[in-house]
Protein backbone atom coordinates (compact mmCIF):
# COMPACT_ATOMS: atom_id res chain seq x y z
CA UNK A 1 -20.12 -52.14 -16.82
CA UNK A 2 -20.36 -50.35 -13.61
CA UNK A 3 -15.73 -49.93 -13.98
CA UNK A 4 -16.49 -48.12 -17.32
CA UNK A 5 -19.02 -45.90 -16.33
CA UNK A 6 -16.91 -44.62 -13.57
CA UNK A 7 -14.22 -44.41 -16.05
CA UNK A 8 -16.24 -42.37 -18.24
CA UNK A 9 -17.63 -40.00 -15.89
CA UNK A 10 -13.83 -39.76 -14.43
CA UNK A 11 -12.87 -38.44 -18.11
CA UNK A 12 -15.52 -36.24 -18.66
CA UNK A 13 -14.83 -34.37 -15.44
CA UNK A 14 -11.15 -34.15 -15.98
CA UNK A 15 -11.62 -32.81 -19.16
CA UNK A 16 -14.08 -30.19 -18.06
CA UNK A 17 -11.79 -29.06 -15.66
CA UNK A 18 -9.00 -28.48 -17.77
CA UNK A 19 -11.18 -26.35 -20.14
CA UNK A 20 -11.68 -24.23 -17.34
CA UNK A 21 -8.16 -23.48 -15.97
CA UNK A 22 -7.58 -23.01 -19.79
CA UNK A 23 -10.35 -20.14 -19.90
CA UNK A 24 -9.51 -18.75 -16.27
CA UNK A 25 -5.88 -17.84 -17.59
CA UNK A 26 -7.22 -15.37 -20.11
CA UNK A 27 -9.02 -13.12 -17.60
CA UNK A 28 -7.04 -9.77 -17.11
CA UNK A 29 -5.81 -9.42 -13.46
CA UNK A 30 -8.17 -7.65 -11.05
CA UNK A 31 -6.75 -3.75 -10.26
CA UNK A 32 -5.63 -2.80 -6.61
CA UNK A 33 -3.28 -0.17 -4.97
CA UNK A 34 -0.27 -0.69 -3.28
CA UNK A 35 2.51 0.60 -0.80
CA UNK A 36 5.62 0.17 -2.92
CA UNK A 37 8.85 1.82 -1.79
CA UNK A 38 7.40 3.91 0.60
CA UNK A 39 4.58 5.14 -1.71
CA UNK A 40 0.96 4.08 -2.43
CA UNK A 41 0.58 2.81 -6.02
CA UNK A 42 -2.43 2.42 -7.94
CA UNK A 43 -2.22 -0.58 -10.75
CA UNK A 44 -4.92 -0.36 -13.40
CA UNK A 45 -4.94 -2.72 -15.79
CA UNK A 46 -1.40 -3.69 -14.73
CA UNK A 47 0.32 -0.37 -15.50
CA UNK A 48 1.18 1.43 -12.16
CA UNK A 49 1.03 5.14 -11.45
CA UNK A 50 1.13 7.08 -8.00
CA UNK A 51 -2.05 8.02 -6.35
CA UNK A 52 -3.29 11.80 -6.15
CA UNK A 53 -6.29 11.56 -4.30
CA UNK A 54 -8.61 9.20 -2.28
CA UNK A 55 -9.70 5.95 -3.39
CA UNK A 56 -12.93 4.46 -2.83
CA UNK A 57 -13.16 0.41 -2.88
CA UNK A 58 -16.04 -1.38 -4.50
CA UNK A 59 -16.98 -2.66 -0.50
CA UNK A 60 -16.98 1.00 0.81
CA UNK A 61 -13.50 1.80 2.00
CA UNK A 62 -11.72 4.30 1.37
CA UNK A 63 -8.02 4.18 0.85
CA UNK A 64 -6.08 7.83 1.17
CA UNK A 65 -2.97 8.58 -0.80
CA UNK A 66 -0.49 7.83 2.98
CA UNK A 67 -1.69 4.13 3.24
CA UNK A 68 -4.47 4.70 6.14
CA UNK A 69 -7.73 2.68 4.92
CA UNK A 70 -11.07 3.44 6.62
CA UNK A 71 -13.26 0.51 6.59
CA UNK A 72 -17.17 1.13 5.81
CA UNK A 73 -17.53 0.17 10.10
CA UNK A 74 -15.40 2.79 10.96
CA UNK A 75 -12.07 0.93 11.80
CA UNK A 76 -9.05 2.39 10.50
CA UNK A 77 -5.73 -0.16 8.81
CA UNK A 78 -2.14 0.91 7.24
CA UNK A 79 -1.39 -0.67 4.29
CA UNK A 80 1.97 -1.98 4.95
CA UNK A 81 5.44 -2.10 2.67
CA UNK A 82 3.99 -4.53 -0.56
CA UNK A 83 0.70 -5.53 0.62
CA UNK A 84 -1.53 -4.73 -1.88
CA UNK A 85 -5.83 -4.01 -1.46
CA UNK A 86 -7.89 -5.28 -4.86
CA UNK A 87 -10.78 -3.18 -5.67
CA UNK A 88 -13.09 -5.62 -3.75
CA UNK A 89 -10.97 -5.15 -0.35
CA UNK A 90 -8.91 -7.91 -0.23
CA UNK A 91 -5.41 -7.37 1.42
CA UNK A 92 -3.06 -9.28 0.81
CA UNK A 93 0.82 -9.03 0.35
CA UNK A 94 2.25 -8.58 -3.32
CA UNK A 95 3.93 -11.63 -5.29
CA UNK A 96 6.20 -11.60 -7.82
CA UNK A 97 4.15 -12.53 -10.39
């Protein structure tokens, strides 16, 4: 009795978690800027165009149109060649994908 609980509750879980990588992979992709080519990017709702002016991030920071990112404590980054900064301020470098 106890085997086929266990089995059960093993099923029910493994089914629950492949609703939910099912419903994860229709969320649209999270906007960020980048430095591609020598040039900062900004990709809204995955179509890229150049940035004109100062961005601010939802955490504070502001990201100008040469790279240079002031964090909200006053410390200063580069974005470098394909990394990429999400709207939240996550840096990361850009995939393929």
């Amino acid at each position: 009795m106890k085997k086929l609980m266990m089995a059960a509750l093993a099923l029910t879980l493994g089914c629950s978690a492949m609703a939910q990588t099912k419903a994860d992979t229709t969320q649209k992709p999270e906007n960020f800027v980048m430095r591609y080519h020598g040039k900062m990017m900004k990709i809204v709702d995955g179509k890229p165009t150049p940035m004109t002016e100062t961005i601010t991030l939802n955490n504070g920071a502001k990201v100008a149109v040469d790279g240079s990112v002031k964090l909200p404590n006053g410390k200063k980054l580069k974005i470098k060649e394909n990394q990429k900064v999400t709207m939240s301020g996550k840096m990361s470098m850009a995939t393929g994908n």
